[in-house]
N, C-alpha and C. Protein backbone atom coordinates (compact mmCIF):
# COMPACT_ATOMS: atom_id res chain seq x y z
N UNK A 1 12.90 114.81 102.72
CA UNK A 1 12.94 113.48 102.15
C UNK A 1 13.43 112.51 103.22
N UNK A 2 12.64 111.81 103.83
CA UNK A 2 12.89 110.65 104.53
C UNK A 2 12.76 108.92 103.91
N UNK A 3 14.15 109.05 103.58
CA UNK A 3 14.66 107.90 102.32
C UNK A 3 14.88 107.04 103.61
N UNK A 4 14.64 105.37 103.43
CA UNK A 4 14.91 104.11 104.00
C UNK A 4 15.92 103.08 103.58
N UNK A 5 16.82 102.70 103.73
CA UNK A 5 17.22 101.36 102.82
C UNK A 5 17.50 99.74 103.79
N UNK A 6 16.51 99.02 103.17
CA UNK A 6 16.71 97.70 103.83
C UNK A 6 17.33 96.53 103.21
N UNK A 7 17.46 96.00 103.22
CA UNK A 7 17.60 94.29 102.58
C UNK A 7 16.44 93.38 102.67
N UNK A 8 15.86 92.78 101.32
CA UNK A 8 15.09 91.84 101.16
C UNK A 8 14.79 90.85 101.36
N UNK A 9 14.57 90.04 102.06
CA UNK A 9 14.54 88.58 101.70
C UNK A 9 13.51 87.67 101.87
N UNK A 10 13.21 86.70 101.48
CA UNK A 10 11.93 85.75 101.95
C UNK A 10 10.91 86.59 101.21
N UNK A 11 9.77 86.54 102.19
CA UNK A 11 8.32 86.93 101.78
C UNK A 11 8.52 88.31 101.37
N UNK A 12 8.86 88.97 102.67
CA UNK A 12 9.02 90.53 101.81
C UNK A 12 9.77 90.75 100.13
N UNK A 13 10.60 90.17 100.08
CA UNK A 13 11.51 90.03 98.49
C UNK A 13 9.98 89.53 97.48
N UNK A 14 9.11 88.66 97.87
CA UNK A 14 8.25 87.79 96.69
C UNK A 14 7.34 89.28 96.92
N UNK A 15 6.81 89.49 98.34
CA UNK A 15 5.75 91.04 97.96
C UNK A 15 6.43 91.75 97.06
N UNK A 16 7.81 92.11 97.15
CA UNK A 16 7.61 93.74 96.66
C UNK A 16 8.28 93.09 95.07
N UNK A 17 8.39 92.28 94.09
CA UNK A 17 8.54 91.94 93.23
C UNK A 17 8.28 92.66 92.31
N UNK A 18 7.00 92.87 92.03
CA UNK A 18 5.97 93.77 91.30
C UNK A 18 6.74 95.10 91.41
N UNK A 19 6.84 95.62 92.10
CA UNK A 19 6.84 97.18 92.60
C UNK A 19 8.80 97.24 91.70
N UNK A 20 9.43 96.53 92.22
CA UNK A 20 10.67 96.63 91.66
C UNK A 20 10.70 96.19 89.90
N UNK A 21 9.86 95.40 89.77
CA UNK A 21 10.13 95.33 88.42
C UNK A 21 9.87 96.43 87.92
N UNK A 22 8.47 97.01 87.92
CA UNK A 22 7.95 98.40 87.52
C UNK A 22 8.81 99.57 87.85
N UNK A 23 9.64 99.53 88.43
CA UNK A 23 10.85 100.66 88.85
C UNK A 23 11.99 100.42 87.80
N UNK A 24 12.31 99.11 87.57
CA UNK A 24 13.40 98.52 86.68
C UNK A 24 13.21 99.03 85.30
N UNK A 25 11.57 98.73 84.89
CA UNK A 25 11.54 99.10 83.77
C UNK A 25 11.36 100.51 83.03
N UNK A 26 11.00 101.36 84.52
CA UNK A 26 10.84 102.61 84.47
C UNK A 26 12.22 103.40 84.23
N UNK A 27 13.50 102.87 85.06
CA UNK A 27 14.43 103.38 85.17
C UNK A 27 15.04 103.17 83.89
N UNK A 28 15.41 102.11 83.56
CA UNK A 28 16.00 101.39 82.57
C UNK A 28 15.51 102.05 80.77
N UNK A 29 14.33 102.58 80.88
CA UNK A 29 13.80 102.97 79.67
C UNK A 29 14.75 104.44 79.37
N UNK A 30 15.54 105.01 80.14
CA UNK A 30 16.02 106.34 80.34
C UNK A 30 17.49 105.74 79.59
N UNK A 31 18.72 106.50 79.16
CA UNK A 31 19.77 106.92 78.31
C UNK A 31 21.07 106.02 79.89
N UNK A 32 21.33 105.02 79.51
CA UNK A 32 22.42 104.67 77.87
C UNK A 32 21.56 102.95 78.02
N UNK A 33 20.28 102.88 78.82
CA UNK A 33 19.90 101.65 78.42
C UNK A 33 18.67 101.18 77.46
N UNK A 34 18.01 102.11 77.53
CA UNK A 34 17.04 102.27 76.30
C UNK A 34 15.79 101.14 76.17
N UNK A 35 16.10 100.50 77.29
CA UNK A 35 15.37 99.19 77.57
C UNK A 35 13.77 99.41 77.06
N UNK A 36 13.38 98.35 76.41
CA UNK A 36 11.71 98.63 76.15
C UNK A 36 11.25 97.23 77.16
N UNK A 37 11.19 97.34 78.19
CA UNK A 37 10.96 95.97 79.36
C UNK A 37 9.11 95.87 79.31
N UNK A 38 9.71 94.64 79.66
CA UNK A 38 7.72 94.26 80.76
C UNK A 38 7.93 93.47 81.64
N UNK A 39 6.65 93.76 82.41
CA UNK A 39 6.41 93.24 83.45
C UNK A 39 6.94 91.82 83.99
N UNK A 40 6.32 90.85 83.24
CA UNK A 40 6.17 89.09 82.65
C UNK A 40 7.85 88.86 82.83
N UNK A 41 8.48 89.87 82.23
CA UNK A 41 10.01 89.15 82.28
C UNK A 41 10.74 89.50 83.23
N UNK A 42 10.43 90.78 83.50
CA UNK A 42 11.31 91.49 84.75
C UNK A 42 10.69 90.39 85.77
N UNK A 43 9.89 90.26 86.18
CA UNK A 43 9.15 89.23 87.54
C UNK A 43 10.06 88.05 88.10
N UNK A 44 10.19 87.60 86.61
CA UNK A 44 10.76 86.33 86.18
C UNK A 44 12.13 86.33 86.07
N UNK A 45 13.02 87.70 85.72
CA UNK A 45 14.17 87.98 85.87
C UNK A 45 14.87 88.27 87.42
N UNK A 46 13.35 88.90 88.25
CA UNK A 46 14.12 88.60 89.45
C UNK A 46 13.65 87.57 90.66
N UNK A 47 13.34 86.37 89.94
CA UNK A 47 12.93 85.85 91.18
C UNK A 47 14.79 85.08 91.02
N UNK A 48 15.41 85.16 90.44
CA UNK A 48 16.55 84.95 90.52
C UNK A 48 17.81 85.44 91.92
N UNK A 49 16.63 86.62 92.73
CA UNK A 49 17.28 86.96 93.21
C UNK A 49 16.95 86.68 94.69
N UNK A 50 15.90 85.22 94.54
CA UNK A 50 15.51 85.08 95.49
C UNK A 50 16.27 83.33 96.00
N UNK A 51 17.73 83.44 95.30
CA UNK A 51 18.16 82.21 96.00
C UNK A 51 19.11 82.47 96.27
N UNK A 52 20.13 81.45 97.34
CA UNK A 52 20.90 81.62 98.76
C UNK A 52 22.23 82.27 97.71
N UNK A 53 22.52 83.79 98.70
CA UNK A 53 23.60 84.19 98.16
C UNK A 53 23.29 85.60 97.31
N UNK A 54 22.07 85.75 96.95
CA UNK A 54 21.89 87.20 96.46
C UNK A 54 21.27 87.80 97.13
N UNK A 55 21.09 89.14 96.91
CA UNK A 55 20.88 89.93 97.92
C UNK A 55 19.91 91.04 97.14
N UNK A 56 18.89 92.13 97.58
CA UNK A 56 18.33 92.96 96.88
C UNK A 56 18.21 93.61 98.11
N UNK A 57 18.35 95.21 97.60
CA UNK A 57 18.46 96.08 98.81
C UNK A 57 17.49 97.41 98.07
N UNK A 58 16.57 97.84 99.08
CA UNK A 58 15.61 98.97 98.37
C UNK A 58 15.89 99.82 99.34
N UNK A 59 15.57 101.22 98.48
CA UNK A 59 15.28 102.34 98.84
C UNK A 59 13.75 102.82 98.86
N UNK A 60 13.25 103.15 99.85
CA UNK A 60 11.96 103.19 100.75
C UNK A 60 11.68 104.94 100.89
N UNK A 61 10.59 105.66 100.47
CA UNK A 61 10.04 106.99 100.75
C UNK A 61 8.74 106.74 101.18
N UNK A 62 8.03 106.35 102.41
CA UNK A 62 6.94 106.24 103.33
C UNK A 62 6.28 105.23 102.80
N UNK A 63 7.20 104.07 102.49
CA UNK A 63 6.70 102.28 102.42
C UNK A 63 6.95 102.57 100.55
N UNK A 64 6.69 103.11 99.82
CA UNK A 64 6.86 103.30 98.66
C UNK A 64 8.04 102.99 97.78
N UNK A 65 8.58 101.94 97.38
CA UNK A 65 10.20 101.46 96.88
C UNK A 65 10.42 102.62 95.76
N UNK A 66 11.76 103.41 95.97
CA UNK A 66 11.83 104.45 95.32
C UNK A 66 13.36 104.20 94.30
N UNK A 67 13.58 102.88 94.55
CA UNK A 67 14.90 102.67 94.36
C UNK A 67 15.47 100.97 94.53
N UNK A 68 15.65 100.36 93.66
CA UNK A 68 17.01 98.98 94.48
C UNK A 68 17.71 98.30 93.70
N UNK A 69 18.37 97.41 93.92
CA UNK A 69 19.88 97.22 94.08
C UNK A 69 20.01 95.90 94.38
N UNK A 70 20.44 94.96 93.19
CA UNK A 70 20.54 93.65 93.38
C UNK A 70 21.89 93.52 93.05
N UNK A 71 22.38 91.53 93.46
CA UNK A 71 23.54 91.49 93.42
C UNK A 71 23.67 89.54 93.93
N UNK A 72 24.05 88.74 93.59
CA UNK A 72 24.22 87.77 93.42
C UNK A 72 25.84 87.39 93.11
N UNK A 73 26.52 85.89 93.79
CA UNK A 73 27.72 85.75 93.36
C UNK A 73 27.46 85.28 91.80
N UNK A 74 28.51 85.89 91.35
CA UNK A 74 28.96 85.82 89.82
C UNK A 74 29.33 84.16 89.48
N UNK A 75 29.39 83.28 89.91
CA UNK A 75 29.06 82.05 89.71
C UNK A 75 27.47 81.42 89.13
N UNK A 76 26.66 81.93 89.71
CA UNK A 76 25.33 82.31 89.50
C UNK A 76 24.88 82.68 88.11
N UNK A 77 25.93 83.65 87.78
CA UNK A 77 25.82 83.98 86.35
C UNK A 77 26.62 83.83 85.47
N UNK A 78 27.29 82.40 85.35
CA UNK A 78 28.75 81.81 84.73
C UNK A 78 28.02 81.85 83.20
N UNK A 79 26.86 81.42 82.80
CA UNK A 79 26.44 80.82 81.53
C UNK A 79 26.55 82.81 80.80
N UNK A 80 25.51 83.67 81.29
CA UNK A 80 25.43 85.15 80.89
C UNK A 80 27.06 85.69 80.88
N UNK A 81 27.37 85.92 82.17
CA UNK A 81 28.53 87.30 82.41
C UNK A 81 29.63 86.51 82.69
N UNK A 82 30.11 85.35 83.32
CA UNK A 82 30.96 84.41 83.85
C UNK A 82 32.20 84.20 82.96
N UNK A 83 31.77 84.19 81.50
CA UNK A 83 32.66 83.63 80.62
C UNK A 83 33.14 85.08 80.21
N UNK A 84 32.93 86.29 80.30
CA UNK A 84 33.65 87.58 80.21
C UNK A 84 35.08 87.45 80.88
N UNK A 85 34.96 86.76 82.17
CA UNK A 85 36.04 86.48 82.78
C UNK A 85 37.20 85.42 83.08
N UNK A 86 36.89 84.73 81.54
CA UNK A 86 37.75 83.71 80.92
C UNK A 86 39.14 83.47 81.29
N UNK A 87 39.72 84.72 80.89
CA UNK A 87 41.18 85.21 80.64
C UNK A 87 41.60 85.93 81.88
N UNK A 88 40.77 86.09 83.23
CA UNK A 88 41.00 86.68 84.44
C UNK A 88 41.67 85.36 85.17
N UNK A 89 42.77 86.32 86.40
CA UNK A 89 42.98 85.34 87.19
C UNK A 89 41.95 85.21 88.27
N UNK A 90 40.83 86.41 88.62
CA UNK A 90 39.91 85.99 89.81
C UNK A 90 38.73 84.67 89.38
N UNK A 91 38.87 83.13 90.37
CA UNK A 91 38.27 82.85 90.60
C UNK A 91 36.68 83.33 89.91
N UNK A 92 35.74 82.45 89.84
CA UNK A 92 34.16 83.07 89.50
C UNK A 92 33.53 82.93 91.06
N UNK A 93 34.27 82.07 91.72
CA UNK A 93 33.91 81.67 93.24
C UNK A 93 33.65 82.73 93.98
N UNK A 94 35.28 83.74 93.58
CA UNK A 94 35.69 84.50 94.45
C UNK A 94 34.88 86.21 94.16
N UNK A 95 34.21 86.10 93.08
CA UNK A 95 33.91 87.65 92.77
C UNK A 95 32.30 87.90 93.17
N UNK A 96 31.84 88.27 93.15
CA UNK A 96 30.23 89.12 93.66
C UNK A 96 29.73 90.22 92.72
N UNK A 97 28.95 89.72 91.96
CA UNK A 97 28.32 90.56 90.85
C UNK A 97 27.70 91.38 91.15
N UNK A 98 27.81 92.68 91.55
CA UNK A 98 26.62 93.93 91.76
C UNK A 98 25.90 93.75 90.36
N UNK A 99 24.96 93.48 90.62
CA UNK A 99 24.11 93.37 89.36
C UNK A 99 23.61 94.90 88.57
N UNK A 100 22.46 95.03 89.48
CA UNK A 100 21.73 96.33 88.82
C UNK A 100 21.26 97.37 89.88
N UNK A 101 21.25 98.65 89.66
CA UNK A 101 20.94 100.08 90.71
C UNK A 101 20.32 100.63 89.64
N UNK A 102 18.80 100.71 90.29
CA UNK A 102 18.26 101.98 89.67
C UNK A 102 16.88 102.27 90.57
N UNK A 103 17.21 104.24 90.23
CA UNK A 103 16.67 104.66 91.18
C UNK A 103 16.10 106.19 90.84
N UNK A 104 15.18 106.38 91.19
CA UNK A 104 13.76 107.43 90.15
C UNK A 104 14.66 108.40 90.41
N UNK A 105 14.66 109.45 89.46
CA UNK A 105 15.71 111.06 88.85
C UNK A 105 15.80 111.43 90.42
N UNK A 106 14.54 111.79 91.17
CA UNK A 106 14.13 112.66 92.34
C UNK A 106 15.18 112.38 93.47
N UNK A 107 15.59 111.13 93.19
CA UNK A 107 16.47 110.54 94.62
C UNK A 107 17.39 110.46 94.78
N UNK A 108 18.17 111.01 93.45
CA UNK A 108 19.56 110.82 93.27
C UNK A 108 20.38 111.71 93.73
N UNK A 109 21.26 111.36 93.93
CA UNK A 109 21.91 112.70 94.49
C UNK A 109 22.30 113.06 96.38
N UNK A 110 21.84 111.95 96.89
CA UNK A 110 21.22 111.70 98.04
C UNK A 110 22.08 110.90 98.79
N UNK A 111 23.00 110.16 98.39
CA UNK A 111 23.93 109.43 98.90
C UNK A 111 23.43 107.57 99.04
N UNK A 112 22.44 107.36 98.25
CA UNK A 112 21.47 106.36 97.87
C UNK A 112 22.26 105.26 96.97
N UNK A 113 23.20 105.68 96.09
CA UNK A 113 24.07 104.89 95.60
C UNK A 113 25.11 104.21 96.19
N UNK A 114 25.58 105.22 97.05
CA UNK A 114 26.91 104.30 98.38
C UNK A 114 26.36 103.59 99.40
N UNK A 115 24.62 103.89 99.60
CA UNK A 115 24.28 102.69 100.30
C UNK A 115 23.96 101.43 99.69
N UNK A 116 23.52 101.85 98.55
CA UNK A 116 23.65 100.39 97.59
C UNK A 116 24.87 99.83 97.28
N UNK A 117 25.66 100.39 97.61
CA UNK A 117 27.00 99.79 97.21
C UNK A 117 27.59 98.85 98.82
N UNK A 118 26.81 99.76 99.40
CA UNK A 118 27.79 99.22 101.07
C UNK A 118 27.15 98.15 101.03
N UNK A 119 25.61 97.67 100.98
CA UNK A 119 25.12 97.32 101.08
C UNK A 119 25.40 95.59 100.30
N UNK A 120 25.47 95.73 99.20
CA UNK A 120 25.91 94.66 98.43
C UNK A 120 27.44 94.40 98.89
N UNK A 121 28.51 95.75 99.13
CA UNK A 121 29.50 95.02 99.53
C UNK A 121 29.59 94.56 100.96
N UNK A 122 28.90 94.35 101.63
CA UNK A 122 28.93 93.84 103.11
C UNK A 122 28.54 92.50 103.08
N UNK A 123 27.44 92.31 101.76
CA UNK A 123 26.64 91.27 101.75
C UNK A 123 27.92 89.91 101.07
N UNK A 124 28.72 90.67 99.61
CA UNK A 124 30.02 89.74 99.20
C UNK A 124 30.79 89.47 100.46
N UNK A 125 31.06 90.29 101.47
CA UNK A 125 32.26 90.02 102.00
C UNK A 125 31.63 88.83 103.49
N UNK A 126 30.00 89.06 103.78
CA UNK A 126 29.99 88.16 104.33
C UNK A 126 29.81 86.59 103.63
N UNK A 127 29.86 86.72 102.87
CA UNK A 127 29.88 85.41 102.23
C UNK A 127 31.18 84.99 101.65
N UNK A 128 32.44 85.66 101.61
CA UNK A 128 33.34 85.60 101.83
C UNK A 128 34.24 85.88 100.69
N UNK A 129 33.24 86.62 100.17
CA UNK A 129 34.14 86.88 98.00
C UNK A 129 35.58 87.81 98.69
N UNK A 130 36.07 87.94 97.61
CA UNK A 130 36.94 88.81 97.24
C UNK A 130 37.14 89.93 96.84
N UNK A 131 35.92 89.78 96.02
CA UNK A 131 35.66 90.76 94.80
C UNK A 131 34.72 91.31 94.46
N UNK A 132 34.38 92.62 94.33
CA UNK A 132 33.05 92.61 93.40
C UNK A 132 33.51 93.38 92.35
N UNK A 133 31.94 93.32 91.46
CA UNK A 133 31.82 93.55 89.80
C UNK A 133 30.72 94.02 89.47
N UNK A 134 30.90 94.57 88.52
CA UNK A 134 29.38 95.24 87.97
C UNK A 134 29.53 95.39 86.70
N UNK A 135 28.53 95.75 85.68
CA UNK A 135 29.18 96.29 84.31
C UNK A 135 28.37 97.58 83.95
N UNK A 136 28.58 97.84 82.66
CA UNK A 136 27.90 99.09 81.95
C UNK A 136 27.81 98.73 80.79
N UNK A 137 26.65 99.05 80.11
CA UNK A 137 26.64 99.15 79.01
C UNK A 137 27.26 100.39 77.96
N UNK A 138 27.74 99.47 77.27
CA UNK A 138 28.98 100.51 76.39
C UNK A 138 27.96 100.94 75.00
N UNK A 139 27.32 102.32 74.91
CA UNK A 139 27.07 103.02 74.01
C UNK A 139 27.88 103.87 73.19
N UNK A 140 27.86 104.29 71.83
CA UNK A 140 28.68 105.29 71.08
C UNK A 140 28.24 106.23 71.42
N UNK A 141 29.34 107.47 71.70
CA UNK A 141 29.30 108.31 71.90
C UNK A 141 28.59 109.63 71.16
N UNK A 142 28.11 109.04 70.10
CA UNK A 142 27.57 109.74 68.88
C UNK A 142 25.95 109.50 68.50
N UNK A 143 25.91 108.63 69.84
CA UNK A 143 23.98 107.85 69.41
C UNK A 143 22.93 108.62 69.65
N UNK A 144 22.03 108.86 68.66
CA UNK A 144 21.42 109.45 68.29
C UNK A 144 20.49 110.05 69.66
N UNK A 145 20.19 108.99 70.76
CA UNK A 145 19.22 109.05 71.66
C UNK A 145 20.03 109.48 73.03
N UNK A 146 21.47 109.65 72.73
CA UNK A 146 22.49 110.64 73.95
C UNK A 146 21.72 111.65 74.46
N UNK A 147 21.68 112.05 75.50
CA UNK A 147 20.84 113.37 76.09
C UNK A 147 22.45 114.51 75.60
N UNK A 148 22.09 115.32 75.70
CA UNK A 148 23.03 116.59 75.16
C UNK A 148 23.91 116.83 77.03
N UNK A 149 23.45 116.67 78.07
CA UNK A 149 23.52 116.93 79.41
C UNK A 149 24.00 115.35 80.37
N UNK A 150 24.04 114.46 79.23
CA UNK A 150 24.26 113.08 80.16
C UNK A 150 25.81 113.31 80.86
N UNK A 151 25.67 112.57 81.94
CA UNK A 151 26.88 112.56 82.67
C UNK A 151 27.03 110.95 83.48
N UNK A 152 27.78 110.18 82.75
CA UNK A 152 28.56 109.38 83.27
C UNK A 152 28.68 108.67 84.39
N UNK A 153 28.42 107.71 85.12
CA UNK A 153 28.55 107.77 86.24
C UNK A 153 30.34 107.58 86.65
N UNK A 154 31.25 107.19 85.83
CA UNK A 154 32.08 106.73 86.02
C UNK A 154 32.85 107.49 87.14
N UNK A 155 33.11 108.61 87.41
CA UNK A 155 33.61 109.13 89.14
C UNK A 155 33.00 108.65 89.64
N UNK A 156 31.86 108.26 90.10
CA UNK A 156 31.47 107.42 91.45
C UNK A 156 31.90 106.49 91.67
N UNK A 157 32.05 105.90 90.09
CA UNK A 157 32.33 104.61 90.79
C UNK A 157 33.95 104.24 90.91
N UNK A 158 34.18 104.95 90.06
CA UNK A 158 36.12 105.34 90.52
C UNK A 158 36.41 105.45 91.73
N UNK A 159 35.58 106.60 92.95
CA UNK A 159 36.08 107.41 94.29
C UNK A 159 35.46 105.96 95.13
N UNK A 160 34.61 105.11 94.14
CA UNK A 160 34.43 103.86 95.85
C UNK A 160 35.64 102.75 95.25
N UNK A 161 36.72 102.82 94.34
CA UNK A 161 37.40 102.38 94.34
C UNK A 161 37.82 101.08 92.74
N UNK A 162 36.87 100.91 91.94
CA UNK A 162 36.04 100.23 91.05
C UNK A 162 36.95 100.86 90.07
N UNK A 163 37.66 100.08 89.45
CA UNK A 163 38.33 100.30 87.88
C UNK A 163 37.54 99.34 86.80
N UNK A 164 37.57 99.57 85.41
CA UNK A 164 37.14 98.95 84.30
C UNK A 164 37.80 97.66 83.84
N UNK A 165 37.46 96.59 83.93
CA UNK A 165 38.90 95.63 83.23
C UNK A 165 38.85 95.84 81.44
N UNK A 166 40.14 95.98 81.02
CA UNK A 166 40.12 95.92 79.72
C UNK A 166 39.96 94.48 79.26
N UNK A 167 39.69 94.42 77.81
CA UNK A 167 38.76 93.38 77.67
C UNK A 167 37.75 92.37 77.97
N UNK A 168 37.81 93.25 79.39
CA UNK A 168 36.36 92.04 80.21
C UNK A 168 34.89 92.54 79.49
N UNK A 169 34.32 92.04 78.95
CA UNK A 169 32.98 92.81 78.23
C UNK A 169 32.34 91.61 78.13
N UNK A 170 31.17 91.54 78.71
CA UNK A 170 30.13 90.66 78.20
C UNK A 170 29.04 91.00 77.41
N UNK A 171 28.17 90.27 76.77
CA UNK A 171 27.14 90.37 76.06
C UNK A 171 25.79 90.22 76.23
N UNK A 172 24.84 91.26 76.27
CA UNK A 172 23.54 90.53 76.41
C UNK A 172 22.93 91.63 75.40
N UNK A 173 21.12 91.09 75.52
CA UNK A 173 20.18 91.01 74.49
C UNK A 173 19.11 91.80 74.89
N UNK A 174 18.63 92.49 74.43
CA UNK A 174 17.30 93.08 74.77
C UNK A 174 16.86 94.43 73.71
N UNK A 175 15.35 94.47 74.10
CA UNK A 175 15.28 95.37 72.95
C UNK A 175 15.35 97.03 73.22
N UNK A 176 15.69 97.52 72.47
CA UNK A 176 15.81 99.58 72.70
C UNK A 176 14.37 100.10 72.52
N UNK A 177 13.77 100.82 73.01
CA UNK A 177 13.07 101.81 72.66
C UNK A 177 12.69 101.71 71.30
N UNK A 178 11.34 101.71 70.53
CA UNK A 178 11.48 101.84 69.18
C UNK A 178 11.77 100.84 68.12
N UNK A 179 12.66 99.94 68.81
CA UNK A 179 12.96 98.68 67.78
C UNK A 179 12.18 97.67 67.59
N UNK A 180 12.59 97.12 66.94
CA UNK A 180 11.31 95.45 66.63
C UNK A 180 11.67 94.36 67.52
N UNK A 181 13.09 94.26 67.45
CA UNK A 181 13.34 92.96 67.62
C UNK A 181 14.69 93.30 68.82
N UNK A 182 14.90 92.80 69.62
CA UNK A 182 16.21 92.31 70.58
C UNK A 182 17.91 92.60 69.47
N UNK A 183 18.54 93.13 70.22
CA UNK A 183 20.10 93.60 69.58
C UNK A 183 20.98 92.79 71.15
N UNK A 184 21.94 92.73 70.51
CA UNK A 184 23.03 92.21 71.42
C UNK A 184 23.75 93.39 71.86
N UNK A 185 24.12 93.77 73.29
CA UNK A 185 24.76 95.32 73.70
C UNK A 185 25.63 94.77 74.57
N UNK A 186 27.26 95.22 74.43
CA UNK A 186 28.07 95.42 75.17
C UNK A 186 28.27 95.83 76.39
N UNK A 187 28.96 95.23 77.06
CA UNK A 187 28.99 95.65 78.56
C UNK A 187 29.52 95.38 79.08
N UNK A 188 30.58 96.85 79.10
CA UNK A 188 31.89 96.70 80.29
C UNK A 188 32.15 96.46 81.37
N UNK A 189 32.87 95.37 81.72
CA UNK A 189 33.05 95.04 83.56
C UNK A 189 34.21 95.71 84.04
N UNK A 190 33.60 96.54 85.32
CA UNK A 190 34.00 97.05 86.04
C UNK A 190 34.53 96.16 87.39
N UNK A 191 36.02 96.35 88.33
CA UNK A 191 35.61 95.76 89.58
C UNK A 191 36.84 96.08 90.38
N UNK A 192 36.42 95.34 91.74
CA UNK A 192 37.44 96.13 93.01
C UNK A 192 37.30 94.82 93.75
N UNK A 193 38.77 94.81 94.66
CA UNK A 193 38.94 94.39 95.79
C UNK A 193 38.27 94.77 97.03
N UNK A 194 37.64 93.91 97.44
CA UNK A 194 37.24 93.94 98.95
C UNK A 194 37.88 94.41 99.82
């Protein structure tokens, strides 16, 4: 396996658009996000990530995006995730939202996640945050569509240093697998010092 990881930006970021959404929605359809995505919105969800200050970083198997990893300052996303952090003393200035990582079953395991992580955190600290953040979506432990074998990512992201804030949880919308209509899902913020 001869895995690549670069950083996006400009023209290359608008080419490979397509290719990442279709990965997003591929990944995302899998346990604890249940996502039923398309195309039309994902496109449109990330050209967001094509202004000054965010960053998208892919994972590459012989030109083929097998994997990536966006991330934008959390100011950016004051109206969505911003107001989770009401009652925090960090700044929204000061923090760097790791947004989203996802990356096909085959590749995992590979050390593909700590480059997405270096990667976004090199990108906060040159721009001069403090902080970064990410969240999870918080499922019951009892839901019906749990794999019997799921495992957590939460040690990983513990050993790069990343604790949970209590009561930081934001809210968003989208629909599960199977459903009709869009549900509102919880989602715990996670975050660390630079």
């Amino acid at each position: 396996m001869s895995v690549t990881t670069r950083v996006l930006t400009g023209d290359d970021l608008a080419a490979a658009l397509d290719d990442v959404a279709r990965l997003r929605i591929a990944v995302f359809r899998a346990w604890p996000y249940l996502y039923d995505g398309d195309q039309a919105y994902e496109r449109d969800y990330l050209r967001a990530y094509q202004s000054p200050g965010a960053v998208v970083v892919v994972a590459e198997d012989a030109g083929r995006i097998v994997g990536a990893s966006t991330g934008a300052p959390m100011a950016d996303h004051a109206a969505d995730f911003g107001a989770a952090f009401a009652d925090r003393p960090e700044p929204l200035s000061e923090i760097f939202y790791c947004a989203e990582s996802v990356l096909l079953p085959d590749y995992r395991g590979h050390g593909l996640g700590h480059a997405f992580f270096d990667a976004r955190e090199a990108h906060a600290r040159s721009l001069g945050a403090r902080y970064t953040a990410f969240c999870s979506v918080i499922r019951p432990a009892d839901h019906p569509a749990r794999p019997a074998d799921y495992r957590p990512l939460d040690g990983f992201w513990r050993k790069r240093g990343y604790a949970p804030l209590p009561g930081v949880v934001a809210h968003y919308s989208w629909r599960d697998l199977g459903a009709a209509e869009e549900t509102d899902k919880p989602l715990q913020f996670w975050m660390r010092s630079l």
